[in-house]
PDB file of N, CA and C in Angstrom:
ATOM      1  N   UNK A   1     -10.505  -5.366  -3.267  1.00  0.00           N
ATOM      2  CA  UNK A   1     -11.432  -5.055  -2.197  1.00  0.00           C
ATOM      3  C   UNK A   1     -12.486  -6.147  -2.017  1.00  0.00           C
ATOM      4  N   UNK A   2     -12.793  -6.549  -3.370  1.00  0.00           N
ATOM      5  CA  UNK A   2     -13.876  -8.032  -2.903  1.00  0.00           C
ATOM      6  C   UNK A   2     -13.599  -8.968  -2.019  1.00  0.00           C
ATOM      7  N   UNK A   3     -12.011  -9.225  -2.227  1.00  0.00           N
ATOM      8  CA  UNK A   3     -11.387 -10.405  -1.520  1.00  0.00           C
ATOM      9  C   UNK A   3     -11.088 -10.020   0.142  1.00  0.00           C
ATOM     10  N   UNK A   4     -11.368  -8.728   0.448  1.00  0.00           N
ATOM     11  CA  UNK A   4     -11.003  -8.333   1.855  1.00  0.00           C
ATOM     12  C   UNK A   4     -12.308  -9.369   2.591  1.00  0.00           C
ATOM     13  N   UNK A   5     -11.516  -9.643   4.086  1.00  0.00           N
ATOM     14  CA  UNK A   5     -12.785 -10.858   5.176  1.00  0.00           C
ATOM     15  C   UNK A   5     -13.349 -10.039   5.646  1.00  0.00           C
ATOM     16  N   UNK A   6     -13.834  -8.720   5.515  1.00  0.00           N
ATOM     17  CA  UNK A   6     -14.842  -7.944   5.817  1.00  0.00           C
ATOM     18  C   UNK A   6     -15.258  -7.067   5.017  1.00  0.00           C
ATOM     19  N   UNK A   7     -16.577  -7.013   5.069  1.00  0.00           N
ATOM     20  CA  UNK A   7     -16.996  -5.756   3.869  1.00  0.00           C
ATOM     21  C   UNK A   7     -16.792  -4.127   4.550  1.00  0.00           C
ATOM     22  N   UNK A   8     -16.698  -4.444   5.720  1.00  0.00           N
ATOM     23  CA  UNK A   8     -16.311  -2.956   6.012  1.00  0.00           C
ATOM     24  C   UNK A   8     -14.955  -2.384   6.031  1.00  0.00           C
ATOM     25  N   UNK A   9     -13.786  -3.791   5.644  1.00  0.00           N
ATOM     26  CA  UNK A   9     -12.890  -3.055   5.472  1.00  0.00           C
ATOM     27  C   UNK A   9     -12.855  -2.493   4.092  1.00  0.00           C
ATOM     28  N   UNK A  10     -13.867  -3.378   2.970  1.00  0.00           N
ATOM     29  CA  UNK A  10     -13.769  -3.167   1.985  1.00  0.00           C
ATOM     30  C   UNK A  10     -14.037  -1.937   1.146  1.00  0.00           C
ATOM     31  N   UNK A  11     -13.370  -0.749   1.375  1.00  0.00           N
ATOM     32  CA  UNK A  11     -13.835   0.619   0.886  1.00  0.00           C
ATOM     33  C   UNK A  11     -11.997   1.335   0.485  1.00  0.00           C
ATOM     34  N   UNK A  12     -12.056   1.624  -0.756  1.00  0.00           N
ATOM     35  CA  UNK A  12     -11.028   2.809  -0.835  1.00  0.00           C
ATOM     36  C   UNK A  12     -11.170   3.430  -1.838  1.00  0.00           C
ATOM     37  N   UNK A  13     -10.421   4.436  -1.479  1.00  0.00           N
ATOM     38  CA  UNK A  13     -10.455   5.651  -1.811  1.00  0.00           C
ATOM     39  C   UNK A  13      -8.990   6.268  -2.795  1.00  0.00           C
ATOM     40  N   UNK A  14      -9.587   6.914  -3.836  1.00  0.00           N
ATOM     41  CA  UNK A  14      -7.991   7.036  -4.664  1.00  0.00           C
ATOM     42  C   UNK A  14      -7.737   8.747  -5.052  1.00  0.00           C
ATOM     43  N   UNK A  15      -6.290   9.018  -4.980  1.00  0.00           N
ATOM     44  CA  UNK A  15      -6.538  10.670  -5.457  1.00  0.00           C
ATOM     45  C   UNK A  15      -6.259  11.069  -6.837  1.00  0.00           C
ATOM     46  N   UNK A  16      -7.041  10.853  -7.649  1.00  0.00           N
ATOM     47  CA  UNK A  16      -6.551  11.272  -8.830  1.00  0.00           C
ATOM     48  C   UNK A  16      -5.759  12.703  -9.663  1.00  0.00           C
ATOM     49  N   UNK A  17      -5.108  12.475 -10.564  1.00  0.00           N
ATOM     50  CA  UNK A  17      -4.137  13.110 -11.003  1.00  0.00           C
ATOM     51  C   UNK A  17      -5.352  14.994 -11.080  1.00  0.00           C
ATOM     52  N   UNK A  18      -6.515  15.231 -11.347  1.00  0.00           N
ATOM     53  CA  UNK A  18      -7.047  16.014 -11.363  1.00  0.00           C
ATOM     54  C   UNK A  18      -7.779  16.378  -9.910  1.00  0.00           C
ATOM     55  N   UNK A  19      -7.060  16.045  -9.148  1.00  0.00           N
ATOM     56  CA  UNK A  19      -7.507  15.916  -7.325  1.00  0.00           C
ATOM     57  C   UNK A  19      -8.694  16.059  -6.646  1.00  0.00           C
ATOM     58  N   UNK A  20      -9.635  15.415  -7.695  1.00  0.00           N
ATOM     59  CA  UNK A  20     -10.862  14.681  -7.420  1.00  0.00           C
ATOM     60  C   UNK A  20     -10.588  12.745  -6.962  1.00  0.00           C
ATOM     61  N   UNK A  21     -11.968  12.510  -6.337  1.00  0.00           N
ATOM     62  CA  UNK A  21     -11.445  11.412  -5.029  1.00  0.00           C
ATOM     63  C   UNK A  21     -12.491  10.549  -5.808  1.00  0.00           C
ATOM     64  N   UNK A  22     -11.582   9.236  -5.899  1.00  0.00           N
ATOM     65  CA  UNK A  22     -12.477   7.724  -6.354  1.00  0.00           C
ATOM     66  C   UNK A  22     -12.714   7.399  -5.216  1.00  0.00           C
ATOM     67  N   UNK A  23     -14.024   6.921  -5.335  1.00  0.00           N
ATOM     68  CA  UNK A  23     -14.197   5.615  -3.902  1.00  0.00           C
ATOM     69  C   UNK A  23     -14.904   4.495  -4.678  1.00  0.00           C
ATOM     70  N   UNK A  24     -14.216   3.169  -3.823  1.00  0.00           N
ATOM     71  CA  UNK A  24     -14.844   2.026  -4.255  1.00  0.00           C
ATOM     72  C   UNK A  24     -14.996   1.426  -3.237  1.00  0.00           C
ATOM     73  N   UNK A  25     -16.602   0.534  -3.239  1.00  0.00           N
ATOM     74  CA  UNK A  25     -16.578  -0.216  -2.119  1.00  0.00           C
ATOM     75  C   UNK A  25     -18.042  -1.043  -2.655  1.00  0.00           C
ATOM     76  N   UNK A  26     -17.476  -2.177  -3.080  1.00  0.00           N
ATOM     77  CA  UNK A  26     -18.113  -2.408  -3.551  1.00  0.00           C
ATOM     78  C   UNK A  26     -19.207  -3.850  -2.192  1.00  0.00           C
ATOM     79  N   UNK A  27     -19.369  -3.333  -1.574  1.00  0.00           N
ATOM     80  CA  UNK A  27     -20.254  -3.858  -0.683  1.00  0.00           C
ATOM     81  C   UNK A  27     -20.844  -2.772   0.114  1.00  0.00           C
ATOM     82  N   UNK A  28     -20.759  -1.697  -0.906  1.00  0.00           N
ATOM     83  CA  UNK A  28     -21.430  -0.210  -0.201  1.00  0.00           C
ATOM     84  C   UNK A  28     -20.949   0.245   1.270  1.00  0.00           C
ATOM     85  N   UNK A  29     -21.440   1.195   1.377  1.00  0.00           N
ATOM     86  CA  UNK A  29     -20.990   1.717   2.911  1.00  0.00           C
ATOM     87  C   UNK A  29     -21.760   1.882   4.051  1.00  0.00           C
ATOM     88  N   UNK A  30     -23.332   1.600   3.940  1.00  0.00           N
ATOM     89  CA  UNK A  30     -23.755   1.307   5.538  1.00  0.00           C
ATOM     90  C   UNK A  30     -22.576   0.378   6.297  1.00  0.00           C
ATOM     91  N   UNK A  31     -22.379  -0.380   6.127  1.00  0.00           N
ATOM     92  CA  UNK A  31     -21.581  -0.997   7.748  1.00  0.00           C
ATOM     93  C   UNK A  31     -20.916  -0.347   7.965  1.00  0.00           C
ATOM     94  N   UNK A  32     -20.301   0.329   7.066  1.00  0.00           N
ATOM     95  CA  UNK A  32     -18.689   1.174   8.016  1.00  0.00           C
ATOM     96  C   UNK A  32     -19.846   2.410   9.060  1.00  0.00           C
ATOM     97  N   UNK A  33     -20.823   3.102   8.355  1.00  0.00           N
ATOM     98  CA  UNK A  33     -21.559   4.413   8.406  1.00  0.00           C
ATOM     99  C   UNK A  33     -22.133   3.584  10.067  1.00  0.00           C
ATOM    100  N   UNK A  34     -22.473   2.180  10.454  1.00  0.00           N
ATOM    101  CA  UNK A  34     -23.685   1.714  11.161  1.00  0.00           C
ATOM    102  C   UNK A  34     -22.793   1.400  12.358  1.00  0.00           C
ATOM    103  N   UNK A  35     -20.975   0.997  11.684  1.00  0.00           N
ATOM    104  CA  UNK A  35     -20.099   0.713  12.919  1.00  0.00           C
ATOM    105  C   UNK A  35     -20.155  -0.783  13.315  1.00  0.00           C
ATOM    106  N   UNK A  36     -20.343  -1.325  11.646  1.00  0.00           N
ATOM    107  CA  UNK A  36     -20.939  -2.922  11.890  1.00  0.00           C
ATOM    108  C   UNK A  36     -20.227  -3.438  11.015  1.00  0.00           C
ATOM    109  N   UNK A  37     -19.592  -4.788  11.898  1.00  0.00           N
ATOM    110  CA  UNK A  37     -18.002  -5.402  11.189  1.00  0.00           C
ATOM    111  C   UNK A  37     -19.265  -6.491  10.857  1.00  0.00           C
ATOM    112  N   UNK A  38     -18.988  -7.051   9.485  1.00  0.00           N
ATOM    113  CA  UNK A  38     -19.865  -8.126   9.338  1.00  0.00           C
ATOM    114  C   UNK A  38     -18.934  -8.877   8.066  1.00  0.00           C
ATOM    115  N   UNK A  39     -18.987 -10.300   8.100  1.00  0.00           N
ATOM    116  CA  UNK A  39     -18.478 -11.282   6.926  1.00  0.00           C
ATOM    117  C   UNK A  39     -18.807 -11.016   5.068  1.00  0.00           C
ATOM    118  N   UNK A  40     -17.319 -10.973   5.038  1.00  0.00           N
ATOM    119  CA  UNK A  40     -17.909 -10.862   3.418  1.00  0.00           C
ATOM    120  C   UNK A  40     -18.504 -12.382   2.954  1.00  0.00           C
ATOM    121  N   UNK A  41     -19.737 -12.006   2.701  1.00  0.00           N
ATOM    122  CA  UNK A  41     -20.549 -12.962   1.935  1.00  0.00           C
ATOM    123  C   UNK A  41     -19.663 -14.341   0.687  1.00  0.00           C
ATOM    124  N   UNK A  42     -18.737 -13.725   0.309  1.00  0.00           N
ATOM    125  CA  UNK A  42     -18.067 -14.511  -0.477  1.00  0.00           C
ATOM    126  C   UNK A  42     -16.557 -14.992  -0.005  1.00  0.00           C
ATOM    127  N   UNK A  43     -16.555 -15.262   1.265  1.00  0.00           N
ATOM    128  CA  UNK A  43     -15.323 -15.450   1.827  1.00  0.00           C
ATOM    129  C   UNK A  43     -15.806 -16.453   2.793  1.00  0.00           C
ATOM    130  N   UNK A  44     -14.850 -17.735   2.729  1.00  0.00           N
ATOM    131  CA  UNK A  44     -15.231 -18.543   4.277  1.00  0.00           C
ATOM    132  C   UNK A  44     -14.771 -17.714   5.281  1.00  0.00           C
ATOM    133  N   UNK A  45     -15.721 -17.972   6.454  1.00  0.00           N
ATOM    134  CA  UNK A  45     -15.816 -17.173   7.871  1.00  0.00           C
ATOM    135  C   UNK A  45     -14.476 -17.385   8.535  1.00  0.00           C
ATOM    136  N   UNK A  46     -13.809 -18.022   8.612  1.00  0.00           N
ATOM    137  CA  UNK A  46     -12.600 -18.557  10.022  1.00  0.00           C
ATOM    138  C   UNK A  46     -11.781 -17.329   9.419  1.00  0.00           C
ATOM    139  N   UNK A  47     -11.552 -16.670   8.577  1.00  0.00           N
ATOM    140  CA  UNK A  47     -10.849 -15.305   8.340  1.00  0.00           C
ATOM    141  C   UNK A  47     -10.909 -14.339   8.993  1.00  0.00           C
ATOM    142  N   UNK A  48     -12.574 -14.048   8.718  1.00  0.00           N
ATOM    143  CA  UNK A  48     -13.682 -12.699   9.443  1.00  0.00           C
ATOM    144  C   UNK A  48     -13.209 -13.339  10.628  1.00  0.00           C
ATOM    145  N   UNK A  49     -13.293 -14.190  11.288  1.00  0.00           N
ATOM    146  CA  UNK A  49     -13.612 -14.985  12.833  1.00  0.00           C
ATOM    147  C   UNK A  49     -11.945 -14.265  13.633  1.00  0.00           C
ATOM    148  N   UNK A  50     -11.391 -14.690  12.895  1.00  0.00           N
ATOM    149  CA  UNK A  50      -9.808 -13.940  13.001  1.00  0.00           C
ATOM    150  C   UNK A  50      -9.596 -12.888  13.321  1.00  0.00           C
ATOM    151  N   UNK A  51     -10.148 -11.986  12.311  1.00  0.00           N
ATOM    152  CA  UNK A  51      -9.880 -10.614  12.102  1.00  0.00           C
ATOM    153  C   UNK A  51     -10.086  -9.848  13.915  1.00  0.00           C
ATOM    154  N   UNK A  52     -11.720 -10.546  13.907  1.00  0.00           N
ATOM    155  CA  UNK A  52     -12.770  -9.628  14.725  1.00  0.00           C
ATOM    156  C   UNK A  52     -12.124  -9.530  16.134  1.00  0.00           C
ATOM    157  N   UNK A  53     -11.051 -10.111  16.693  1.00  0.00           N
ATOM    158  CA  UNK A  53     -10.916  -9.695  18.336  1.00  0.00           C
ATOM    159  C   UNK A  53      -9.699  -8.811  18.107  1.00  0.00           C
ATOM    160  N   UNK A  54      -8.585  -8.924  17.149  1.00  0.00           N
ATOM    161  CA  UNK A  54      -8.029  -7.485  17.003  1.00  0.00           C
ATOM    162  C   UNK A  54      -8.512  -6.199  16.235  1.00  0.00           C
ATOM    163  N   UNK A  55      -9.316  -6.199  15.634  1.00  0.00           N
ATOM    164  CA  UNK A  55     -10.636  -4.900  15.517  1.00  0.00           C
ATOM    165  C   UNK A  55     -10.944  -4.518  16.507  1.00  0.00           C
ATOM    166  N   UNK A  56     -11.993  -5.578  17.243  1.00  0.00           N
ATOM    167  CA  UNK A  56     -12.382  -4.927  18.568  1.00  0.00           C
ATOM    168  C   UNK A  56     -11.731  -4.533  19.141  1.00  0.00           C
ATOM    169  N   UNK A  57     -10.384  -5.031  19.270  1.00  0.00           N
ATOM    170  CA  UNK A  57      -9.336  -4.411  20.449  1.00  0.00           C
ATOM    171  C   UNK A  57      -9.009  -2.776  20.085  1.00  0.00           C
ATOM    172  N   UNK A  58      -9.144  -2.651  18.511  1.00  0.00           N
ATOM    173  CA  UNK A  58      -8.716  -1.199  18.473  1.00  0.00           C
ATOM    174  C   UNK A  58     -10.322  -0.466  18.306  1.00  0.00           C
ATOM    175  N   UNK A  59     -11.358  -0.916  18.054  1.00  0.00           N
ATOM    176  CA  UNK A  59     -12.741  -0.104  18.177  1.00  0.00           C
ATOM    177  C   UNK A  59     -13.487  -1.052  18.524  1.00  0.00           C
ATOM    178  N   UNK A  60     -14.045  -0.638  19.901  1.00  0.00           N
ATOM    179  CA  UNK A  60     -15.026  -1.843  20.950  1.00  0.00           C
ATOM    180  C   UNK A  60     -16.469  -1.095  20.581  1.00  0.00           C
ATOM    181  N   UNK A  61     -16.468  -0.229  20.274  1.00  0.00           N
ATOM    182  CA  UNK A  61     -17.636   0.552  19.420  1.00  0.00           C
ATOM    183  C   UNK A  61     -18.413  -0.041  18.332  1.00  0.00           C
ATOM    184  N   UNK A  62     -17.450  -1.290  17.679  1.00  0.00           N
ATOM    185  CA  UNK A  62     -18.325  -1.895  16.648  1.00  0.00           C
ATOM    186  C   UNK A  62     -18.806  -2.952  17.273  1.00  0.00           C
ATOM    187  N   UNK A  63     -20.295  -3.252  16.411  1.00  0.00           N
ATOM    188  CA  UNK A  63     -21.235  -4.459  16.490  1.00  0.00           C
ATOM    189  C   UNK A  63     -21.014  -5.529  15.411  1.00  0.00           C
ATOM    190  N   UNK A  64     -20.634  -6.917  15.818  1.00  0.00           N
ATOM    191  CA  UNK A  64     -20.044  -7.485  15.236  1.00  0.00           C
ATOM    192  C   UNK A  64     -21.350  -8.686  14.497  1.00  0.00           C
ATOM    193  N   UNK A  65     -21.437  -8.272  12.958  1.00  0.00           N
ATOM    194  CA  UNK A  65     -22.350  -9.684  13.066  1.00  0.00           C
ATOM    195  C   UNK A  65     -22.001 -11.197  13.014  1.00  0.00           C
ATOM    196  N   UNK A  66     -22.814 -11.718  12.838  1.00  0.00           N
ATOM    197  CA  UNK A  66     -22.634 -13.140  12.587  1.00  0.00           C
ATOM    198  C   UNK A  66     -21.920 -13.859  11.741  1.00  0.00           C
ATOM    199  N   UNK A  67     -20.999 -14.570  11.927  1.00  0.00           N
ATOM    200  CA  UNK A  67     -20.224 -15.352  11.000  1.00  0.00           C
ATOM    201  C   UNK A  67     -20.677 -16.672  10.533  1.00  0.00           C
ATOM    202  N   UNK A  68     -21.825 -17.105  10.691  1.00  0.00           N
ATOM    203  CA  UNK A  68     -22.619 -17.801  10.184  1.00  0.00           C
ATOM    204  C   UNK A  68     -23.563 -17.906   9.137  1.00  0.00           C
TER     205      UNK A  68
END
């Protein structure tokens, strides 16, 4: 999940054998909660830069930050 080009894709979720739910996300979850696609900090941008016009194409609802 660190290595995902966005931190908002970066979140999952696991079902464990006692069917209680892991979540990891380790760039927390305001952006997904705010609807804000933004660059993972530890990733060069031309990835994120990639990603962001087929995202938008499927949710024009998100605010996209800066890849700079």
């Amino acid at each position: 999940l660190e290595r995902f080009v966005s931190t908002t894709n970066a979140v999952g979720v696991r079902l464990e054998a006692d069917d209680r739910l892991t979540l990891s996300a380790p760039f927390g979850l305001e952006d997904l909660f705010s609807l804000r696609l933004r660059p993972n900090p530890n990733r060069p941008a031309e990835g994120f830069r990639r990603k962001v016009s087929g995202v938008l194409a499927r949710w024009p609802e998100l605010q996209v930050a800066d890849a700079d």
